[in-house]
C-alpha atoms as a PDB file:
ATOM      1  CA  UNK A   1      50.666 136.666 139.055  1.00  0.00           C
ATOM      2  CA  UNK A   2      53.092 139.029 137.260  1.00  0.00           C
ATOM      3  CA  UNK A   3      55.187 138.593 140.204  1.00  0.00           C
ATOM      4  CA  UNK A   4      55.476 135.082 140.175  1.00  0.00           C
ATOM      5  CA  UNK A   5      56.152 134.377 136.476  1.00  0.00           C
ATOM      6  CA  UNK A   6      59.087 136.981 137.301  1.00  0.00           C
ATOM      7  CA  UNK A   7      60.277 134.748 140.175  1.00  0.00           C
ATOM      8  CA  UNK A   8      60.010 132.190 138.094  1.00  0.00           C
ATOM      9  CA  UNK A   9      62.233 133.423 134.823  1.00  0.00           C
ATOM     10  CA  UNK A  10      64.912 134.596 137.384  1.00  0.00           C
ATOM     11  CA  UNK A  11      65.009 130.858 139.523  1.00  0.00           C
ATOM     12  CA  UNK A  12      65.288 129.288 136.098  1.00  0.00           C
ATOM     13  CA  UNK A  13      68.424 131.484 135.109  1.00  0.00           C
ATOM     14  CA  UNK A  14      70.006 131.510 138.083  1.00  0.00           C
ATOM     15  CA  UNK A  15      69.806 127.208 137.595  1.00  0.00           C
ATOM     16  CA  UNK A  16      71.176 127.710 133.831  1.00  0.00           C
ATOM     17  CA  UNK A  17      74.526 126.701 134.512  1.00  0.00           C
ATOM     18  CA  UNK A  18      74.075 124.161 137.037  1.00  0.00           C
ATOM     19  CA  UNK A  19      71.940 122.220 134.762  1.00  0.00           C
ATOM     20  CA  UNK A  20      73.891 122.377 131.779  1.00  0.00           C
ATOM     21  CA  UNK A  21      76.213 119.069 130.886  1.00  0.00           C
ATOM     22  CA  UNK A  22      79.176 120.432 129.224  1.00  0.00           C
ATOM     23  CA  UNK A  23      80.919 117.340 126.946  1.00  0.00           C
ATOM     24  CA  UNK A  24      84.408 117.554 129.376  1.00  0.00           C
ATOM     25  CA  UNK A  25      82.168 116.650 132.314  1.00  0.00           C
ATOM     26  CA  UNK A  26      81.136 113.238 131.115  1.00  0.00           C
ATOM     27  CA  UNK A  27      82.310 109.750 129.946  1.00  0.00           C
ATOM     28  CA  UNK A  28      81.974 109.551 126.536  1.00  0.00           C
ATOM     29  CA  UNK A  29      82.852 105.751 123.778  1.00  0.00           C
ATOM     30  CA  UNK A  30      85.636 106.246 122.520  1.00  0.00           C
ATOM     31  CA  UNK A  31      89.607 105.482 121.829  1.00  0.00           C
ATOM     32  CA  UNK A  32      93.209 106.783 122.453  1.00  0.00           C
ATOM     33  CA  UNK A  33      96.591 106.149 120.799  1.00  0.00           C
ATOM     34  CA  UNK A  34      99.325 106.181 122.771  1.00  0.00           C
ATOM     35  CA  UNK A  35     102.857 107.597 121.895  1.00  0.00           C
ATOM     36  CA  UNK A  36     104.148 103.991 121.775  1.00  0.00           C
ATOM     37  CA  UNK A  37     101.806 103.033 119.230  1.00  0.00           C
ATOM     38  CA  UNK A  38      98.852 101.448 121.813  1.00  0.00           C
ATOM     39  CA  UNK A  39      95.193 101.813 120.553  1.00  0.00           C
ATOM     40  CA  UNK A  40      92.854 101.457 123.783  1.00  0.00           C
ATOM     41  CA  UNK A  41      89.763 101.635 123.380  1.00  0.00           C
ATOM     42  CA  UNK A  42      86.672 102.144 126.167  1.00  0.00           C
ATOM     43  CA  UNK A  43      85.128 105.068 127.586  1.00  0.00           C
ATOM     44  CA  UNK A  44      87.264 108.746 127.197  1.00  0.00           C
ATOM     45  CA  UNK A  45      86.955 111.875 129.152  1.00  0.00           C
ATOM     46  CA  UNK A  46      88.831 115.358 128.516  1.00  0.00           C
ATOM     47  CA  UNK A  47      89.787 118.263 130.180  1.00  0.00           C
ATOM     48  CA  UNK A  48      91.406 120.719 127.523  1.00  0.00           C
ATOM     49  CA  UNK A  49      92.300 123.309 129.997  1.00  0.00           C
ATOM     50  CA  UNK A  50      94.501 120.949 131.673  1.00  0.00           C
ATOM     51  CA  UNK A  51      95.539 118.628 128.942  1.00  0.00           C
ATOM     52  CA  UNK A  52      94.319 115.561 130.792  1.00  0.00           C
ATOM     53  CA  UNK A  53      92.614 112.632 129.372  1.00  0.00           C
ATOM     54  CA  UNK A  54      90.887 109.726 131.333  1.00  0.00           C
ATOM     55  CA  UNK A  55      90.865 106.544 130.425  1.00  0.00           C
ATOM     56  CA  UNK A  56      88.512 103.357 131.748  1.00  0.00           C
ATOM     57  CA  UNK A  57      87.225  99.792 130.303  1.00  0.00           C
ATOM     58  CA  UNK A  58      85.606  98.517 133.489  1.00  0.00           C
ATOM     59  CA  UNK A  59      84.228 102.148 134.967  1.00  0.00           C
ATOM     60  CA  UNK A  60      86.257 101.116 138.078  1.00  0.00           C
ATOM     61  CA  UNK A  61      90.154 101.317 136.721  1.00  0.00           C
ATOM     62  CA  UNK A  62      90.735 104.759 135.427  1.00  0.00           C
ATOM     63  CA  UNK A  63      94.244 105.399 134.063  1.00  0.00           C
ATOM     64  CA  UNK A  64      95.190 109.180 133.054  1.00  0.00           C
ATOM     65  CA  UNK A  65      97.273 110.796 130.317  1.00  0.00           C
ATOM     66  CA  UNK A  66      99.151 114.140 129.236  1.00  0.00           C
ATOM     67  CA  UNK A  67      99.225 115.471 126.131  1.00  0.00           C
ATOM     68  CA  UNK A  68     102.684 114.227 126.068  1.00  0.00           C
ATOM     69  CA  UNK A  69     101.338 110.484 126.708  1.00  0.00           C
ATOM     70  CA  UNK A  70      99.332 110.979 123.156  1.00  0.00           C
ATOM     71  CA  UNK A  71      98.879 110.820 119.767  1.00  0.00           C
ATOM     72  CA  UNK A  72      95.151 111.138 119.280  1.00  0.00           C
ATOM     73  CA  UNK A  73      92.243 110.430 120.728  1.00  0.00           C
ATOM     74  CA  UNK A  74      88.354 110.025 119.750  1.00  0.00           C
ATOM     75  CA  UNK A  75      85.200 109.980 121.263  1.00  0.00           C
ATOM     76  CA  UNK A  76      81.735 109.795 120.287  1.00  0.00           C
ATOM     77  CA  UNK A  77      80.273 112.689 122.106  1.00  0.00           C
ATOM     78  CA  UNK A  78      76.701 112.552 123.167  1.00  0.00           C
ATOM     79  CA  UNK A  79      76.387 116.062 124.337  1.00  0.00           C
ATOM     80  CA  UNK A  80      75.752 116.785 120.155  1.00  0.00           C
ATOM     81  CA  UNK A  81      75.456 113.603 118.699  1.00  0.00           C
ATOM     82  CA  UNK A  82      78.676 113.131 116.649  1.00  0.00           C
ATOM     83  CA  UNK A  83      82.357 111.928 116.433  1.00  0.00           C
ATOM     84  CA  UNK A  84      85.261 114.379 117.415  1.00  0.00           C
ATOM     85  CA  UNK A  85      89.245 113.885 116.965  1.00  0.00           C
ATOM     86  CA  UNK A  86      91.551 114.742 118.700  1.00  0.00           C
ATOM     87  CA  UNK A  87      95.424 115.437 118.284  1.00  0.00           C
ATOM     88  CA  UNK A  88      98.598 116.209 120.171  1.00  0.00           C
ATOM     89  CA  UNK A  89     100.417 119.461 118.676  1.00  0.00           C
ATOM     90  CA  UNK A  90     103.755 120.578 119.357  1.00  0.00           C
ATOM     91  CA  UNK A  91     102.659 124.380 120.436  1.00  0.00           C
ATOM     92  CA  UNK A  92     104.934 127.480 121.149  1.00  0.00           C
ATOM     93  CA  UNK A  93     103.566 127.306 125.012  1.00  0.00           C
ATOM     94  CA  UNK A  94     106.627 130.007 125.464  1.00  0.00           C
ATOM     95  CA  UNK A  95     108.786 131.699 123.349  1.00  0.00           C
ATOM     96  CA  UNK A  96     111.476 129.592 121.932  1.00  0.00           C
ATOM     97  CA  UNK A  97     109.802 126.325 123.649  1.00  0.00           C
ATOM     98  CA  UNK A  98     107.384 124.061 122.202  1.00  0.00           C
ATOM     99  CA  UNK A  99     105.212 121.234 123.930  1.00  0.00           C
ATOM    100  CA  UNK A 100     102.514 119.128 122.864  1.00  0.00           C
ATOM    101  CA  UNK A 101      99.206 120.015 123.152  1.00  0.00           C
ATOM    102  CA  UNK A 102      95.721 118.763 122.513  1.00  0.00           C
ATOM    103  CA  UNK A 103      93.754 120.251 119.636  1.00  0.00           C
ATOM    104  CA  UNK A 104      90.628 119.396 118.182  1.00  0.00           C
ATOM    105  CA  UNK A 105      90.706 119.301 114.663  1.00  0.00           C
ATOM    106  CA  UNK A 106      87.690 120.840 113.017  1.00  0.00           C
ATOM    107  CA  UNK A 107      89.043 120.628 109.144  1.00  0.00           C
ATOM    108  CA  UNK A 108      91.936 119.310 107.902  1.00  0.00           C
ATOM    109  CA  UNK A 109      93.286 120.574 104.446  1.00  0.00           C
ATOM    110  CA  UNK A 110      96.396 120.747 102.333  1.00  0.00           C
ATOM    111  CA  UNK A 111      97.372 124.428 102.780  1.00  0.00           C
ATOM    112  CA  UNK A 112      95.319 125.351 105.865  1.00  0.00           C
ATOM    113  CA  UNK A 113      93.447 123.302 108.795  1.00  0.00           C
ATOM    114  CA  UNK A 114      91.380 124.575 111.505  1.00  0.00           C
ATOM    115  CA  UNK A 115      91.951 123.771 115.282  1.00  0.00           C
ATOM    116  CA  UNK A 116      90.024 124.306 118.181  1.00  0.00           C
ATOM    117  CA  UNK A 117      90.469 124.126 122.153  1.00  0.00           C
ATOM    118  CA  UNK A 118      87.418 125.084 124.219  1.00  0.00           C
ATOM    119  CA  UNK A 119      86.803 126.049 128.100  1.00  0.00           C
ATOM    120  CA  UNK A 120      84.106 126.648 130.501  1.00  0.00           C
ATOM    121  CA  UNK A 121      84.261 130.507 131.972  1.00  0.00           C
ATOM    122  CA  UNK A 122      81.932 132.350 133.189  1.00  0.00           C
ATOM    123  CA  UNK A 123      80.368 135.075 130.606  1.00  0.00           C
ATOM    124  CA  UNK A 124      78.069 137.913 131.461  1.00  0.00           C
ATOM    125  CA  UNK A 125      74.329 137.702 129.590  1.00  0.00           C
ATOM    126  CA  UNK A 126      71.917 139.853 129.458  1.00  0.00           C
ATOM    127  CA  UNK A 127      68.250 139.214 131.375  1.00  0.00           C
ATOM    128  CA  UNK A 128      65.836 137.987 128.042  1.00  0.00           C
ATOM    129  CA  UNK A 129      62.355 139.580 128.178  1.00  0.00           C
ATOM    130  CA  UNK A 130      63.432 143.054 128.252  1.00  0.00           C
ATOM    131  CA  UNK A 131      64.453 142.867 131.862  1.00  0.00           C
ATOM    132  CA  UNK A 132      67.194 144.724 132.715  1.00  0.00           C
ATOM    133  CA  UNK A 133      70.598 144.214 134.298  1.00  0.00           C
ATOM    134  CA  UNK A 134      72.884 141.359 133.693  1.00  0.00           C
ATOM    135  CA  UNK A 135      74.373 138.274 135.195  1.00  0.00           C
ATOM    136  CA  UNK A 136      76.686 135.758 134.939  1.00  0.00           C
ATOM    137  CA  UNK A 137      76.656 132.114 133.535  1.00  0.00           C
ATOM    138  CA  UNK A 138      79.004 129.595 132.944  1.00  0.00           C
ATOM    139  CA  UNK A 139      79.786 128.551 129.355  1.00  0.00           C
ATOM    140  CA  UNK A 140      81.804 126.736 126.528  1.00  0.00           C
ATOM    141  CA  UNK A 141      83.608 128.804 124.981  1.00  0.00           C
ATOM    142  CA  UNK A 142      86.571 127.802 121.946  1.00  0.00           C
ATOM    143  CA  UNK A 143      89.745 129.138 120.893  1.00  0.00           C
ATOM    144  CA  UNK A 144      90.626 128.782 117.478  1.00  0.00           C
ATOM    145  CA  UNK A 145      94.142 128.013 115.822  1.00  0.00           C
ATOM    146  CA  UNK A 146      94.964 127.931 111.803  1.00  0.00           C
ATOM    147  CA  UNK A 147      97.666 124.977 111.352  1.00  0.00           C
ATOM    148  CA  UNK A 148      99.823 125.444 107.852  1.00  0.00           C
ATOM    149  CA  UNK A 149     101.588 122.700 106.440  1.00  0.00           C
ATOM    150  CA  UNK A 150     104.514 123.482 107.772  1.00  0.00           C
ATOM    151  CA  UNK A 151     103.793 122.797 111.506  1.00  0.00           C
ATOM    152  CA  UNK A 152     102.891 126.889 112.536  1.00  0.00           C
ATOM    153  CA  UNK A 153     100.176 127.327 114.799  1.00  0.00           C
ATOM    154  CA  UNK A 154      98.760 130.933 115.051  1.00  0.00           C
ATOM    155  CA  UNK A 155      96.249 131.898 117.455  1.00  0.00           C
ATOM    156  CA  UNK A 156      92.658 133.228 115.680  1.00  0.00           C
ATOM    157  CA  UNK A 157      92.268 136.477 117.859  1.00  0.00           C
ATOM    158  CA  UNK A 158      88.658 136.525 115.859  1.00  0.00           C
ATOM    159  CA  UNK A 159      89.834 140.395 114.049  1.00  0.00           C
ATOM    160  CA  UNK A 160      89.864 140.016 110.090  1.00  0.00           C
ATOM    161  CA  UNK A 161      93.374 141.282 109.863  1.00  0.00           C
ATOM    162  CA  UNK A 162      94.273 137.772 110.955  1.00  0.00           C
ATOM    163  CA  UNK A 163      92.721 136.034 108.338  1.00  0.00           C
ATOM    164  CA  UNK A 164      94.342 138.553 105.956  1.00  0.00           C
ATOM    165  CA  UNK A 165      97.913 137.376 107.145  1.00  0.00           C
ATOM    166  CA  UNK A 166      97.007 133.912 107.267  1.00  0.00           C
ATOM    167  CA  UNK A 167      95.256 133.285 104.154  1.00  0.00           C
ATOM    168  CA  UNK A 168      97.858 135.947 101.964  1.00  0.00           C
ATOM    169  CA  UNK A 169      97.816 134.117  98.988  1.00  0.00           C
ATOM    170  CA  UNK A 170      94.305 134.280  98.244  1.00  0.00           C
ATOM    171  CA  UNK A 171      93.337 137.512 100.184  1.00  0.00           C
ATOM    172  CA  UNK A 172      91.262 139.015  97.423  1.00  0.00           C
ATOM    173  CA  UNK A 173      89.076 135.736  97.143  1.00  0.00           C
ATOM    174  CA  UNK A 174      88.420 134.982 100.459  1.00  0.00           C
ATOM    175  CA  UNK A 175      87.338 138.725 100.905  1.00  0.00           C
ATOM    176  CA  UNK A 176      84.810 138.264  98.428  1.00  0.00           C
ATOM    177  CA  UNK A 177      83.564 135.159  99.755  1.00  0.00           C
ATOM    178  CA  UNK A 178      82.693 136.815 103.395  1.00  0.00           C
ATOM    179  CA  UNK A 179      81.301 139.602 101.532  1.00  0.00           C
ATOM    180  CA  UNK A 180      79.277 137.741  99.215  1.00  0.00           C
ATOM    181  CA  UNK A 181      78.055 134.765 101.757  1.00  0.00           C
ATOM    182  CA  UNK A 182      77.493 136.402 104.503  1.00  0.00           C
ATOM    183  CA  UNK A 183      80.337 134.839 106.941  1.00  0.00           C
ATOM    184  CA  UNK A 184      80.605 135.426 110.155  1.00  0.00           C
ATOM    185  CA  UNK A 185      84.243 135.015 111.444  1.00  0.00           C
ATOM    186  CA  UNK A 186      82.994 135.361 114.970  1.00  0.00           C
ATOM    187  CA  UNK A 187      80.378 131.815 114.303  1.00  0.00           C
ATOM    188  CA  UNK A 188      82.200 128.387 114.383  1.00  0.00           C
ATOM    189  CA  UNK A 189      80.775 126.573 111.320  1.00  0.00           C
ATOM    190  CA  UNK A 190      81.474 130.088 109.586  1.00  0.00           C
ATOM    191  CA  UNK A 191      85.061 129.444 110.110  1.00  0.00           C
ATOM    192  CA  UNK A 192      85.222 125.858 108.965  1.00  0.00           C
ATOM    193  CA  UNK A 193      83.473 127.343 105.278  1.00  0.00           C
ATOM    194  CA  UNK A 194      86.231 129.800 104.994  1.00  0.00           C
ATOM    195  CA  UNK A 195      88.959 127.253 105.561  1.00  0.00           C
ATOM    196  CA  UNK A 196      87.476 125.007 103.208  1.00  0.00           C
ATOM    197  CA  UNK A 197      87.027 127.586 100.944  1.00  0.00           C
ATOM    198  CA  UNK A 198      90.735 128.902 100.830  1.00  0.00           C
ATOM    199  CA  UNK A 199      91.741 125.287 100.304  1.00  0.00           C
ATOM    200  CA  UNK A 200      90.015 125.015  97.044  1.00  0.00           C
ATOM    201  CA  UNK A 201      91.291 127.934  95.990  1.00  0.00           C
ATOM    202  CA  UNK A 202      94.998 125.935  94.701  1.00  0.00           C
ATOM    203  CA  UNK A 203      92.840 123.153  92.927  1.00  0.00           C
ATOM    204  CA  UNK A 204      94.301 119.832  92.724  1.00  0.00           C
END
């Protein structure tokens, strides 16, 4: 019996990934905006690793666009229940050469907003129910960029000392506040607190 109910726990990991929808992998309602000021609006699907975005109103005519195509775009994504948005960037892709790129924008503020690209890699884990070893799933995994008002992008390498160069001006506070509640820099909706945080810091 023991046997079995191990047999079991390892088919059902081994099927982890293939049975996971990721929200690139499907069509989800939604709406672009064009460069040249065209709003269409139908079902959306995005691949942030190559910049791509699908386009359909029938399900049988399915026009694509670049990141250079684009403004914005918005979809309704099922995968978690809520609206996303969004935007092309001009990004230092090189040194000393920028192109636009597609960023979602988790929190927008007046001296600091929070950006996000995501991928699906494959990440080791480790066997639950004290098994030992490890193996290898595939999962989403984001990249987060702070946006200042001045157009600067900078990567989030997820190390404090980047927070500490991005958020100078109110260094002292925003220490505090990780200290004090608990953030995690390394947890998503962590990240999104701090941001709004810093922006309340200057008042109105």
């Amino acid at each position: 019996m023991r046997k079995l109910f191990l047999i079991a726990i390892l088919y059902s990991i081994g099927h982890v990934g293939v049975a996971q929808i990721f929200p690139s992998e499907v069509w989800h309602d939604g709406k672009l905006v064009l460069l040249e000021g065209d709003t269409l609006v139908g079902q959306v699907k995005y691949n942030l690793e190559t910049d791509l975005v699908q386009f359909t109103r029938d399900n049988q005519t399915v026009k694509a666009f670049t990141a250079r195509k684009l403004l914005f775009f918005e979809i309704f994504d099922k995968t978690v229940n809520r609206y996303r948005q969004f935007y092309a960037i001009p990004y230092n892709v090189k040194s000393n050469y920028k192109a636009p790129v597609m960023f979602e924008v988790l929190y927008t503020g007046d001296h600091l907003s929070l950006l996000s690209r995501e991928a699906i890699e494959y990440q080791v884990a480790n066997y639950p129910y004290s098994m030992s070893g490890t193996y290898t799933r595939l999962e989403l995994v984001y990249t987060h960029y702070f946006l200042k008002p001045d157009g600067s992008i900078t990567l989030f390498t997820g190390k404090k000392k980047d927070l500490q160069w991005v958020m100078n001006k109110k260094s002292s506070e925003i220490k505090r506040y990780i200290k004090n509640n608990k953030i995690r820099i390394d947890r998503r909706a962590d990240l999104v607190k701090l941001v709004a945080y810093y922006n309340s810091l200057f008042g109105e």
